[in-house]
ModelCIF file with pLDDT and N, C-alpha, C, O atoms, coordinates in Angstrom:
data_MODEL
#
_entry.id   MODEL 
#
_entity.id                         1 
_entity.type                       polymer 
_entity.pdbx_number_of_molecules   1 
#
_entity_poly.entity_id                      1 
_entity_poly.type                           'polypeptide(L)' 
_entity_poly.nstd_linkage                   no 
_entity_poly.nstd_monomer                   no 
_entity_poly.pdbx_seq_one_letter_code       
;(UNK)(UNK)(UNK)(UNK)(UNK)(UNK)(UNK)(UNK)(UNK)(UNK)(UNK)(UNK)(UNK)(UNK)(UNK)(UNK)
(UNK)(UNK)(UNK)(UNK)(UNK)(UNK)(UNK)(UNK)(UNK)(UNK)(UNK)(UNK)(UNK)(UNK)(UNK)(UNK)
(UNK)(UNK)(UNK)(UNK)(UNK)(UNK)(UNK)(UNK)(UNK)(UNK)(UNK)(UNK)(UNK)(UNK)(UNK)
;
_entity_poly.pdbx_seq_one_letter_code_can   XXXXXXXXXXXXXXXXXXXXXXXXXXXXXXXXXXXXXXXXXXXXXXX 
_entity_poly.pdbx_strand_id                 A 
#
loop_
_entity_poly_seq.entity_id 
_entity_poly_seq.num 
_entity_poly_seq.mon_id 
_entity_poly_seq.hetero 
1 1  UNK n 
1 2  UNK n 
1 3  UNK n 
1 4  UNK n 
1 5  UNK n 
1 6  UNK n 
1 7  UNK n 
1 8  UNK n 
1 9  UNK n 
1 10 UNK n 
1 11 UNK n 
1 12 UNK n 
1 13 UNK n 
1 14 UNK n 
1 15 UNK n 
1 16 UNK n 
1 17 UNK n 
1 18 UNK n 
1 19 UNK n 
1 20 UNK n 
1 21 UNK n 
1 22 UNK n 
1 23 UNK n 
1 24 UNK n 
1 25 UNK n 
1 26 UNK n 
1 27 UNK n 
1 28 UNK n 
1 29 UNK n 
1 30 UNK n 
1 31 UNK n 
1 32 UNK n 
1 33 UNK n 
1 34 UNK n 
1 35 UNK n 
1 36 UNK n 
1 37 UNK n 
1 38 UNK n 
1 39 UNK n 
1 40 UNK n 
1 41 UNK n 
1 42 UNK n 
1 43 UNK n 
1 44 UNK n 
1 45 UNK n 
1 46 UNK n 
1 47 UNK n 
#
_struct_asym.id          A 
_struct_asym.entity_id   1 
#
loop_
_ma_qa_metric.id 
_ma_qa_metric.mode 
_ma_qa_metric.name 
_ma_qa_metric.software_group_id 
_ma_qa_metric.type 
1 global pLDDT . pLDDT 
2 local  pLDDT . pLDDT 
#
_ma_qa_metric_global.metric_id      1 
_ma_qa_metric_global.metric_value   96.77 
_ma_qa_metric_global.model_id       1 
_ma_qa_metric_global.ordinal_id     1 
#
loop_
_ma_qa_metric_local.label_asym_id 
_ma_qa_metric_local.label_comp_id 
_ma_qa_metric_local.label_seq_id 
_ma_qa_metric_local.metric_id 
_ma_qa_metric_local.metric_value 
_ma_qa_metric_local.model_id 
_ma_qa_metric_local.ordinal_id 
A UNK 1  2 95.00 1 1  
A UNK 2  2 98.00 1 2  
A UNK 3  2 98.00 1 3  
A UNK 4  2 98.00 1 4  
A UNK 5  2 98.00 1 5  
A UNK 6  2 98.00 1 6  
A UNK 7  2 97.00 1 7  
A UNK 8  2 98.00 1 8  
A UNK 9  2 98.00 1 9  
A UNK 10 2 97.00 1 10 
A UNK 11 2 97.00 1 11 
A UNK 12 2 98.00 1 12 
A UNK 13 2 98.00 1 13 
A UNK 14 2 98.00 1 14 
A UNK 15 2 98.00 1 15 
A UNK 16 2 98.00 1 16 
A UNK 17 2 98.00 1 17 
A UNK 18 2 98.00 1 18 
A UNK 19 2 98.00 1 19 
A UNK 20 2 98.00 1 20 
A UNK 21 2 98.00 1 21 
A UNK 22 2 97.00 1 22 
A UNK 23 2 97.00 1 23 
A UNK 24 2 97.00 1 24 
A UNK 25 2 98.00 1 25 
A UNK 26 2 98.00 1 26 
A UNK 27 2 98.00 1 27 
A UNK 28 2 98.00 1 28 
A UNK 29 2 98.00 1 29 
A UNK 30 2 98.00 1 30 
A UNK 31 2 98.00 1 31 
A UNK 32 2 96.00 1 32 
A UNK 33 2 95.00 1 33 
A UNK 34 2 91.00 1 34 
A UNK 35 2 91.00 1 35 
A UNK 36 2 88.00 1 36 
A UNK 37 2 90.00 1 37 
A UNK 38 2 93.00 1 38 
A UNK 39 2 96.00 1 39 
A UNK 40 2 97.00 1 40 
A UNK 41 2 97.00 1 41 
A UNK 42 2 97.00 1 42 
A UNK 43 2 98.00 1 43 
A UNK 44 2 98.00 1 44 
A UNK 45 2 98.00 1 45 
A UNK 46 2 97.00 1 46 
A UNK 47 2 97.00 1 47 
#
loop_
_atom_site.group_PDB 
_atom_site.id 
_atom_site.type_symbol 
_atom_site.label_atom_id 
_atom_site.label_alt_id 
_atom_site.label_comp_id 
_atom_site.label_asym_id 
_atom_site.label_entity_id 
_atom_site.label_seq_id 
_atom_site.pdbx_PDB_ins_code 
_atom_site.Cartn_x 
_atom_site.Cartn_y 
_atom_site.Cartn_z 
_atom_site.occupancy 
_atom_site.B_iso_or_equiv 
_atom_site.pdbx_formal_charge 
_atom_site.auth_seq_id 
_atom_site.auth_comp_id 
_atom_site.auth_asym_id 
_atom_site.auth_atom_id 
_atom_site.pdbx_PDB_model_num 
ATOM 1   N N  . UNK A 1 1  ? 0.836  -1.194 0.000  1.00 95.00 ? 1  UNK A N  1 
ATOM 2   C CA . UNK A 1 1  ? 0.000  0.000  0.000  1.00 95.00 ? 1  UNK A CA 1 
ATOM 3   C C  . UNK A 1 1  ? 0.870  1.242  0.000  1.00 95.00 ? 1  UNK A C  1 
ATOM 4   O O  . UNK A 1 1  ? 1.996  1.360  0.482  1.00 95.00 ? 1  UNK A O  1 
ATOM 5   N N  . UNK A 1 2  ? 0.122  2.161  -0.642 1.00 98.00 ? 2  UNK A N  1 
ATOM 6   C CA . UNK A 1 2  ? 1.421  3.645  -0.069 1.00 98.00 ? 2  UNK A CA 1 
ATOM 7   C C  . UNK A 1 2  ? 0.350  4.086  1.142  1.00 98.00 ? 2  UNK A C  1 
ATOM 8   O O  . UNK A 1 2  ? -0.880 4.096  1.105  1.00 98.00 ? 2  UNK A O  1 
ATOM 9   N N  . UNK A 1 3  ? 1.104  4.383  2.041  1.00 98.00 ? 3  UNK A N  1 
ATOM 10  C CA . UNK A 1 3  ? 0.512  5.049  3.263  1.00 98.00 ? 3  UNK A CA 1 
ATOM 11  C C  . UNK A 1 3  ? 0.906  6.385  3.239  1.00 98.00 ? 3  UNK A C  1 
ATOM 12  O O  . UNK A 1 3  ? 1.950  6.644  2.640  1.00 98.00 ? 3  UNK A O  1 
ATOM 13  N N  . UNK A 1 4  ? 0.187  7.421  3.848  1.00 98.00 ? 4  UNK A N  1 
ATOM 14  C CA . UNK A 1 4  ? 0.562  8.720  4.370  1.00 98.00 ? 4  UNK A CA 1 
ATOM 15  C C  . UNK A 1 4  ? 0.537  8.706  5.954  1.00 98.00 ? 4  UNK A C  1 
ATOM 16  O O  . UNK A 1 4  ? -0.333 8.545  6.811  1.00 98.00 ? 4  UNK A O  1 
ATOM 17  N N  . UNK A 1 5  ? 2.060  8.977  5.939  1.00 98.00 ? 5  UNK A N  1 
ATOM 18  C CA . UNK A 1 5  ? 2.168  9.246  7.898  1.00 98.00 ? 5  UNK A CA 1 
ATOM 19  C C  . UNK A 1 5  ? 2.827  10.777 8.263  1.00 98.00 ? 5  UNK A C  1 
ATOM 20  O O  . UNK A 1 5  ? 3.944  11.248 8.054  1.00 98.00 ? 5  UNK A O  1 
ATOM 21  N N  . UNK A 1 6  ? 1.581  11.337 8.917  1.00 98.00 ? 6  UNK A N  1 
ATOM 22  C CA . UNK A 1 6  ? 1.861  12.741 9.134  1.00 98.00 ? 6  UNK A CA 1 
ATOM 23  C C  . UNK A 1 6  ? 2.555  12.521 9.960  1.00 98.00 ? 6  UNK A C  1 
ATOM 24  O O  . UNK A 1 6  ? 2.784  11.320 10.101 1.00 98.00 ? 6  UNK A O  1 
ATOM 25  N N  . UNK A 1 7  ? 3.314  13.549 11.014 1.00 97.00 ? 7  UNK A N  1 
ATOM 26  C CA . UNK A 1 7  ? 4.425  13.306 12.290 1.00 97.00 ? 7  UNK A CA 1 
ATOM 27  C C  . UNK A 1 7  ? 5.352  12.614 12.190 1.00 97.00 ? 7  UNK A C  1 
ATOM 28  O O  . UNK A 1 7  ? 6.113  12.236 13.081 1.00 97.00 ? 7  UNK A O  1 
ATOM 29  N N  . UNK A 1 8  ? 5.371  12.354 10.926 1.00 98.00 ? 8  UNK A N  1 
ATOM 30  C CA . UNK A 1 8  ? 7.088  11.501 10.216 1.00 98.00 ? 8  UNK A CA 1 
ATOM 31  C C  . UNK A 1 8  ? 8.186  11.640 11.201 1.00 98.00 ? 8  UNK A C  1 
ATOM 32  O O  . UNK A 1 8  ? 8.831  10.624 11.461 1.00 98.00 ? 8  UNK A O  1 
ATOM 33  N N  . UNK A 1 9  ? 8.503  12.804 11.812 1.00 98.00 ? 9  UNK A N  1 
ATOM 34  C CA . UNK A 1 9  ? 9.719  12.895 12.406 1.00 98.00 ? 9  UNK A CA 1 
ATOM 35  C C  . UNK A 1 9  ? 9.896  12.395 13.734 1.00 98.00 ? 9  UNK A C  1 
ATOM 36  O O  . UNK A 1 9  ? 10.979 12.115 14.247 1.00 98.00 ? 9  UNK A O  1 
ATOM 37  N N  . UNK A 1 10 ? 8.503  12.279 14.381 1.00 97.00 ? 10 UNK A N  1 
ATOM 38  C CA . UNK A 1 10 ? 8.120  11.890 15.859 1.00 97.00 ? 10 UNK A CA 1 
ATOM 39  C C  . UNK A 1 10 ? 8.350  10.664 16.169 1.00 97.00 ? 10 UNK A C  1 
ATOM 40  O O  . UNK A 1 10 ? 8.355  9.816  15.277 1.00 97.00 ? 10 UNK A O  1 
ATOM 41  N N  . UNK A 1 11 ? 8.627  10.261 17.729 1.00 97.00 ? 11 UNK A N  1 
ATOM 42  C CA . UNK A 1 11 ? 8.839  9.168  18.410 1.00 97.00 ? 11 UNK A CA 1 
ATOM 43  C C  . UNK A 1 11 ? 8.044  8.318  17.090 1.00 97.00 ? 11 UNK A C  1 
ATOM 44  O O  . UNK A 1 11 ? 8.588  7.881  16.076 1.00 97.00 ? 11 UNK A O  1 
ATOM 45  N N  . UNK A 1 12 ? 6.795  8.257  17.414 1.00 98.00 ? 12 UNK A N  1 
ATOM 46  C CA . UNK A 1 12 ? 5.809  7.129  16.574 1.00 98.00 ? 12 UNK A CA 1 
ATOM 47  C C  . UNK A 1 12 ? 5.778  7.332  15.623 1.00 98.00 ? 12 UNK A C  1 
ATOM 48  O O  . UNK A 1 12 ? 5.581  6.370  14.880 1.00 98.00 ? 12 UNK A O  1 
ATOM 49  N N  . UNK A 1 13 ? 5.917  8.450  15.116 1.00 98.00 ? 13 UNK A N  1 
ATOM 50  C CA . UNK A 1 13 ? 5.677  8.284  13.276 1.00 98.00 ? 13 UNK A CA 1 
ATOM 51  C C  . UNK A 1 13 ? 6.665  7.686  13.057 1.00 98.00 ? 13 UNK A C  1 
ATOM 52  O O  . UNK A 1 13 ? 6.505  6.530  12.666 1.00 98.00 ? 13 UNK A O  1 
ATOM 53  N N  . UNK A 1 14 ? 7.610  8.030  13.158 1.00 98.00 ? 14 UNK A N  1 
ATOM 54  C CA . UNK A 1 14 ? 9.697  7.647  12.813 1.00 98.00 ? 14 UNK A CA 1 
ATOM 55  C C  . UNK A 1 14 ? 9.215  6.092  13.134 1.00 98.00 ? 14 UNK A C  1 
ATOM 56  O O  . UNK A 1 14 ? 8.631  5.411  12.291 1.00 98.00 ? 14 UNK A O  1 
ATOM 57  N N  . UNK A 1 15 ? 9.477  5.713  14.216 1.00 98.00 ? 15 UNK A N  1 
ATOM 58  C CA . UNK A 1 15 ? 8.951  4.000  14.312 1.00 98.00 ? 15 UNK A CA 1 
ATOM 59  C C  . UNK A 1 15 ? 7.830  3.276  13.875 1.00 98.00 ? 15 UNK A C  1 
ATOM 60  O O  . UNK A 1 15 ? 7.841  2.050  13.983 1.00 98.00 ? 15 UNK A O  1 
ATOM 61  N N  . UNK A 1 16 ? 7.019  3.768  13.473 1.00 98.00 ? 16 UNK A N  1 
ATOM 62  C CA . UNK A 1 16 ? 5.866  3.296  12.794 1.00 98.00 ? 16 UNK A CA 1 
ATOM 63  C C  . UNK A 1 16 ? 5.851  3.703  11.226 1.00 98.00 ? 16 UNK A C  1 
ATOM 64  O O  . UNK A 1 16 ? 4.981  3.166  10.541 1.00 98.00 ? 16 UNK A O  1 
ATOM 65  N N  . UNK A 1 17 ? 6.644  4.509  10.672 1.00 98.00 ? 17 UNK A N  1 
ATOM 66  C CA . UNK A 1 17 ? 7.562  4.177  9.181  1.00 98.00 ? 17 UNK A CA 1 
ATOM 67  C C  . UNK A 1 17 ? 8.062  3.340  8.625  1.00 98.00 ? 17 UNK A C  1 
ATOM 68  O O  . UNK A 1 17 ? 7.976  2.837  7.505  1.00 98.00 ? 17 UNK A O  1 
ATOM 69  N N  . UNK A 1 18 ? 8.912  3.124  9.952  1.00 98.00 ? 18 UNK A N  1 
ATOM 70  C CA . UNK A 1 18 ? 10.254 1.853  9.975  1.00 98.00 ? 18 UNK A CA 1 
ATOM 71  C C  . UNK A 1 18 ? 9.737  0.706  9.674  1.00 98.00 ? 18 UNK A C  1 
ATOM 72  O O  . UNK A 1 18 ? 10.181 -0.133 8.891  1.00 98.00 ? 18 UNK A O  1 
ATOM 73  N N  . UNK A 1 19 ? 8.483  0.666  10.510 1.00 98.00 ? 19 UNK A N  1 
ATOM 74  C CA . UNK A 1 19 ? 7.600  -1.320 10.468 1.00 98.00 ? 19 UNK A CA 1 
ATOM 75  C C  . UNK A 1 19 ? 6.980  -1.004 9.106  1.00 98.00 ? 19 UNK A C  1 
ATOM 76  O O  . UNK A 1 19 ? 7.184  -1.949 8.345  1.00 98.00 ? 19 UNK A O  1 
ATOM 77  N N  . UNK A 1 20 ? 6.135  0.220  8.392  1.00 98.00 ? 20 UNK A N  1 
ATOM 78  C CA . UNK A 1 20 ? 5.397  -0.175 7.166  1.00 98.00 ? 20 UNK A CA 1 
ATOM 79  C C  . UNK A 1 20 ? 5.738  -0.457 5.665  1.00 98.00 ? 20 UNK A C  1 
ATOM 80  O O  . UNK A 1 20 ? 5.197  -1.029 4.719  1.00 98.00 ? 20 UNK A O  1 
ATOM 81  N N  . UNK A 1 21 ? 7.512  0.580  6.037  1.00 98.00 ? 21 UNK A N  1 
ATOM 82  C CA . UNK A 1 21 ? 8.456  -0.161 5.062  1.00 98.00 ? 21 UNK A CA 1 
ATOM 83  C C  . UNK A 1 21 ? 8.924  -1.337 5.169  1.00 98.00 ? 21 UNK A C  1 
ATOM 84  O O  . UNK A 1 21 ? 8.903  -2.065 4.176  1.00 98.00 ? 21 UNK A O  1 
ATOM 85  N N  . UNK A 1 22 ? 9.560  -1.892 6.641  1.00 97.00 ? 22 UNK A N  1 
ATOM 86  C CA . UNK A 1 22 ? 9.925  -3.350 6.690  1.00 97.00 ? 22 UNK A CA 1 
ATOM 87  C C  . UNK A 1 22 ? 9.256  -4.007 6.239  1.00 97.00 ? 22 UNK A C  1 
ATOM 88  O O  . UNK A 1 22 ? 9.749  -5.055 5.823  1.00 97.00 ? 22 UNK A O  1 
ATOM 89  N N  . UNK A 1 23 ? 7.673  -3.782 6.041  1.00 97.00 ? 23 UNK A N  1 
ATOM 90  C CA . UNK A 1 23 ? 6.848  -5.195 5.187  1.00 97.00 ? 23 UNK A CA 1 
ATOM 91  C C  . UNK A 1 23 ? 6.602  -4.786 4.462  1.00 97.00 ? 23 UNK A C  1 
ATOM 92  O O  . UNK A 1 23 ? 5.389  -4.931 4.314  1.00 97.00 ? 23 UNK A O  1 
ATOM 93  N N  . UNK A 1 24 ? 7.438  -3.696 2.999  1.00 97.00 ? 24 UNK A N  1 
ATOM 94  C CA . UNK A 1 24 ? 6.857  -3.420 1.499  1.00 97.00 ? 24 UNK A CA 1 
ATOM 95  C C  . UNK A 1 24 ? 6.285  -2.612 1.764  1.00 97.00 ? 24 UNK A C  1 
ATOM 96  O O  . UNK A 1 24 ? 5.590  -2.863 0.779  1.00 97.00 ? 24 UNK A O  1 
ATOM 97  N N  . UNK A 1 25 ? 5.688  -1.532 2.292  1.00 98.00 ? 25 UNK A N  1 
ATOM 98  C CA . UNK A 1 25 ? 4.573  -0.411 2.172  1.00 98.00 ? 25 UNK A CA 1 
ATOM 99  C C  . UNK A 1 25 ? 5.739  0.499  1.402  1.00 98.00 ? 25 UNK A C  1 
ATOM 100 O O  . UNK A 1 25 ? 6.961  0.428  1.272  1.00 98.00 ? 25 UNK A O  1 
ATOM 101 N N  . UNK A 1 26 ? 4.532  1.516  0.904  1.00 98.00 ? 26 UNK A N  1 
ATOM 102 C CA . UNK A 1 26 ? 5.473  2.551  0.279  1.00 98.00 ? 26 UNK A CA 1 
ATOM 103 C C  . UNK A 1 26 ? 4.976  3.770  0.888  1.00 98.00 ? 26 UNK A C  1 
ATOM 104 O O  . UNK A 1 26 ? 3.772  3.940  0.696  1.00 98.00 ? 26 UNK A O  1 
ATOM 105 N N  . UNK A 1 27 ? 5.707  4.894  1.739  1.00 98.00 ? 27 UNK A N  1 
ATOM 106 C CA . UNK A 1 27 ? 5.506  5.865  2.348  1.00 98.00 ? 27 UNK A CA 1 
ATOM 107 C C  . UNK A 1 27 ? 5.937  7.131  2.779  1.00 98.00 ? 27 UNK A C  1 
ATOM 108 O O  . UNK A 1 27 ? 7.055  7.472  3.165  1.00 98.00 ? 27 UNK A O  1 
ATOM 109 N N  . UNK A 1 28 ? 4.910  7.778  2.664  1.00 98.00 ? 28 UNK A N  1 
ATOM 110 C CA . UNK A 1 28 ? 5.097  9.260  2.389  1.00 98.00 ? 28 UNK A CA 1 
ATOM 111 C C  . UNK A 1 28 ? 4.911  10.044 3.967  1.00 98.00 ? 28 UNK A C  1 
ATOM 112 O O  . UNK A 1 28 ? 3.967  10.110 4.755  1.00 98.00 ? 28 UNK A O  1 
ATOM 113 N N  . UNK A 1 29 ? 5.889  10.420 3.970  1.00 98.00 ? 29 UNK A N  1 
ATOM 114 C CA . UNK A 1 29 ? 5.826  11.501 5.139  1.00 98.00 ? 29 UNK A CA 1 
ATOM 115 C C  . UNK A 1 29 ? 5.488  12.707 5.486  1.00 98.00 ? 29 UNK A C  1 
ATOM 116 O O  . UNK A 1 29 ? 6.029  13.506 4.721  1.00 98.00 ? 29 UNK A O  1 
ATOM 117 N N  . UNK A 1 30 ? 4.684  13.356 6.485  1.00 98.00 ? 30 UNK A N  1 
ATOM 118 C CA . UNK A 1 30 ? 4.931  14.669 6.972  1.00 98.00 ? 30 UNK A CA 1 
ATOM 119 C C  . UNK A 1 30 ? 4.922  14.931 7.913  1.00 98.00 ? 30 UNK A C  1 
ATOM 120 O O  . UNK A 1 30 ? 4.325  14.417 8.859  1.00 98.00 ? 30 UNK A O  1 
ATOM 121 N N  . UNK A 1 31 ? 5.955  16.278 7.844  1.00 98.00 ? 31 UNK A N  1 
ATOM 122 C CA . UNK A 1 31 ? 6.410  17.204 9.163  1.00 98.00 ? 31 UNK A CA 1 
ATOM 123 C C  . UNK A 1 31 ? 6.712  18.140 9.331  1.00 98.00 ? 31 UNK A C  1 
ATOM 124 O O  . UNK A 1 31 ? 7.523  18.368 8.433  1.00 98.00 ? 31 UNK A O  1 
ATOM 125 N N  . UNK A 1 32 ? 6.596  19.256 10.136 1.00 96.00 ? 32 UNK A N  1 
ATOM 126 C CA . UNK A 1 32 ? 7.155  20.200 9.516  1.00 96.00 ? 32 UNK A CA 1 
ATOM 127 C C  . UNK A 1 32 ? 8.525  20.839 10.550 1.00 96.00 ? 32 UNK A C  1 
ATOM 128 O O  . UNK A 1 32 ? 8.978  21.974 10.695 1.00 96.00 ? 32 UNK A O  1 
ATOM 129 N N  . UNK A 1 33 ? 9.019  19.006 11.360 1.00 95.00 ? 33 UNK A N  1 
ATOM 130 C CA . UNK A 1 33 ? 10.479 19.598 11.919 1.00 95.00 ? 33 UNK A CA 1 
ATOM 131 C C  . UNK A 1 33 ? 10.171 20.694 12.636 1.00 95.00 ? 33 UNK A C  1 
ATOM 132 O O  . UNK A 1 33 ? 10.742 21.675 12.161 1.00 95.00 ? 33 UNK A O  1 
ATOM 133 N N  . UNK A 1 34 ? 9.092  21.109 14.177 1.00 91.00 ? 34 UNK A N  1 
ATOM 134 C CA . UNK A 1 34 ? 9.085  22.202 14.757 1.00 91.00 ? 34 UNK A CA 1 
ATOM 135 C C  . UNK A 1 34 ? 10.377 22.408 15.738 1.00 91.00 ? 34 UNK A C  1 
ATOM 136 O O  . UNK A 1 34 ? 11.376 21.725 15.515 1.00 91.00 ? 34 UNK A O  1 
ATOM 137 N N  . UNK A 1 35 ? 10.373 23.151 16.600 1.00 91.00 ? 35 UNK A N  1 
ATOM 138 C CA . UNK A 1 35 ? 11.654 23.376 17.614 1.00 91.00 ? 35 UNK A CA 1 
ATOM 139 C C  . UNK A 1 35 ? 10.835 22.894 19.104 1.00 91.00 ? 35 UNK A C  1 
ATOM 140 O O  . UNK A 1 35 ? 11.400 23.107 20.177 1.00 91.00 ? 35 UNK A O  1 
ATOM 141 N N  . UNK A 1 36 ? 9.503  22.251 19.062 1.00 88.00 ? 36 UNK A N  1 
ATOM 142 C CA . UNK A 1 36 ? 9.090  22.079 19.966 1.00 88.00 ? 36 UNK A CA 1 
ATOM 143 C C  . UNK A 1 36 ? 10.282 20.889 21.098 1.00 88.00 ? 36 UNK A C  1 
ATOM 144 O O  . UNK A 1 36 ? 10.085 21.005 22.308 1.00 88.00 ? 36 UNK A O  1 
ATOM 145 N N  . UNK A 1 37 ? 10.952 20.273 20.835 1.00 90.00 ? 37 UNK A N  1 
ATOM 146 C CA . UNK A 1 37 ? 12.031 19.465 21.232 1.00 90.00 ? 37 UNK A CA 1 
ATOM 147 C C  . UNK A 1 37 ? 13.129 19.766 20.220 1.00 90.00 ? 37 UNK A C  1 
ATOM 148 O O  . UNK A 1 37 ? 12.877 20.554 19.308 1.00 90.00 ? 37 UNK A O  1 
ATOM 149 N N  . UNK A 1 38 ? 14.260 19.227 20.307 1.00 93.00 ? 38 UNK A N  1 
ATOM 150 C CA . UNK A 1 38 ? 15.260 19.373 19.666 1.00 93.00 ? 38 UNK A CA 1 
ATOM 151 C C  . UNK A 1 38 ? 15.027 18.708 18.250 1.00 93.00 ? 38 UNK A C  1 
ATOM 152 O O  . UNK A 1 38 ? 14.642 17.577 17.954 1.00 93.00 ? 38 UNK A O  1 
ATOM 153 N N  . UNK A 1 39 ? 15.373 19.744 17.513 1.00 96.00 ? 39 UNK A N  1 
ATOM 154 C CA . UNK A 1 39 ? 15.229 19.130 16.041 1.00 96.00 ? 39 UNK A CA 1 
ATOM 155 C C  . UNK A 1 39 ? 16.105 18.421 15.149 1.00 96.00 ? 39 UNK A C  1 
ATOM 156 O O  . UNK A 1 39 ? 15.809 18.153 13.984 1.00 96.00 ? 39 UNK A O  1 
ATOM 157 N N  . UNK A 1 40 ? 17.457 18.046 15.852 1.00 97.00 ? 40 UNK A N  1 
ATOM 158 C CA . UNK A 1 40 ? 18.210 17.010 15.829 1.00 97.00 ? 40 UNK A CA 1 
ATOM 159 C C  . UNK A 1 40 ? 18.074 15.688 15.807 1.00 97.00 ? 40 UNK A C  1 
ATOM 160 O O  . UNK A 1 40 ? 18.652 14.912 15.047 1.00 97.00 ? 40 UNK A O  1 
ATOM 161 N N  . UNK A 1 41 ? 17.099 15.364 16.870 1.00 97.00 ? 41 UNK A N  1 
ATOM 162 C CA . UNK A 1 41 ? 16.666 14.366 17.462 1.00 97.00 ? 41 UNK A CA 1 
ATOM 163 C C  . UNK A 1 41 ? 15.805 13.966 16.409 1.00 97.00 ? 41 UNK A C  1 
ATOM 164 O O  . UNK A 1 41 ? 15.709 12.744 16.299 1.00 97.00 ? 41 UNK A O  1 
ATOM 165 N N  . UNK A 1 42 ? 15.022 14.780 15.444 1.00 97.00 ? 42 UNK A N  1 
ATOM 166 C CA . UNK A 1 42 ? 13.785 14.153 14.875 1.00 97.00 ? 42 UNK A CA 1 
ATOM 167 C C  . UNK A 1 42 ? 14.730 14.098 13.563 1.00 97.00 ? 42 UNK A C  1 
ATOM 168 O O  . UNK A 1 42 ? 14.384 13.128 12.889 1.00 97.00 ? 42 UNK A O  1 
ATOM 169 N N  . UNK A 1 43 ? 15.550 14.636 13.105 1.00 98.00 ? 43 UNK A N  1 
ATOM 170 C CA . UNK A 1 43 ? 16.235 14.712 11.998 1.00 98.00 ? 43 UNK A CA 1 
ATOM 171 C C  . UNK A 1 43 ? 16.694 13.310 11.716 1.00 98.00 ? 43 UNK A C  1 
ATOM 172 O O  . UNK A 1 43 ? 16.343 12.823 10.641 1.00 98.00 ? 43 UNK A O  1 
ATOM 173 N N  . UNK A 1 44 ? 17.657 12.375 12.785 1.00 98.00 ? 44 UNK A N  1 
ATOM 174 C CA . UNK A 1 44 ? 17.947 11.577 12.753 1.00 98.00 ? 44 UNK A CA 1 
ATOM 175 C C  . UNK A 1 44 ? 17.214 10.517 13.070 1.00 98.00 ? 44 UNK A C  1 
ATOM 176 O O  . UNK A 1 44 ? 17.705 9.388  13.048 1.00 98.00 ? 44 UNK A O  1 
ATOM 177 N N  . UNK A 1 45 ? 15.785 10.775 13.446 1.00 98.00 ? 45 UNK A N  1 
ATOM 178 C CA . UNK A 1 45 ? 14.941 9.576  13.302 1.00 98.00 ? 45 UNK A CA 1 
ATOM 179 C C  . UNK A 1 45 ? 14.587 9.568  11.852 1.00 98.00 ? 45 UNK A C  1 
ATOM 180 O O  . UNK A 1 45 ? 14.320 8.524  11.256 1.00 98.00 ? 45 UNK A O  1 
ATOM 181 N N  . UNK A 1 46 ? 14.588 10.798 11.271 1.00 97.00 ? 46 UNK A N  1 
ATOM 182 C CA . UNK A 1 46 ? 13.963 10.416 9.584  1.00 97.00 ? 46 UNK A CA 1 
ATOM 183 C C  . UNK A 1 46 ? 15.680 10.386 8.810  1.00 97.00 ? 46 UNK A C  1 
ATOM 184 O O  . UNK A 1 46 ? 15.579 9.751  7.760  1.00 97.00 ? 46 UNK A O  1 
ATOM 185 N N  . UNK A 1 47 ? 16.621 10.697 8.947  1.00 97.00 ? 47 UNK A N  1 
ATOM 186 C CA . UNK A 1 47 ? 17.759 9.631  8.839  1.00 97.00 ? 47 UNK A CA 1 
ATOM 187 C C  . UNK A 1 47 ? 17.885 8.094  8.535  1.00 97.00 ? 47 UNK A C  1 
ATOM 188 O O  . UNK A 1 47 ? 18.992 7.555  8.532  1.00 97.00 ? 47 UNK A O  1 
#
């Protein structure tokens, strides 16, 4: 399926990406990377 996962960069989106590609999904992300936490941190979850 292609999925759309908004909060791409977040704890759960970032890990719940990870599993819909591991089984073939094809998926599209969004985020818009706020400064609400460090934006490092979310950078390298979508890394």
């Amino acid at each position: 399926m292609k999925v759309l996962v908004t909060g791409s960069a977040g704890f759960i989106g970032s890990a719940l990406s990870l599993r819909l590609l591991a089984r073939g999904d094809e998926v599209v992300g969004i985020d818009n990377l706020n400064d609400y936490y460090e934006v490092e941190l979310k950078q390298a979850r979508l890394a």
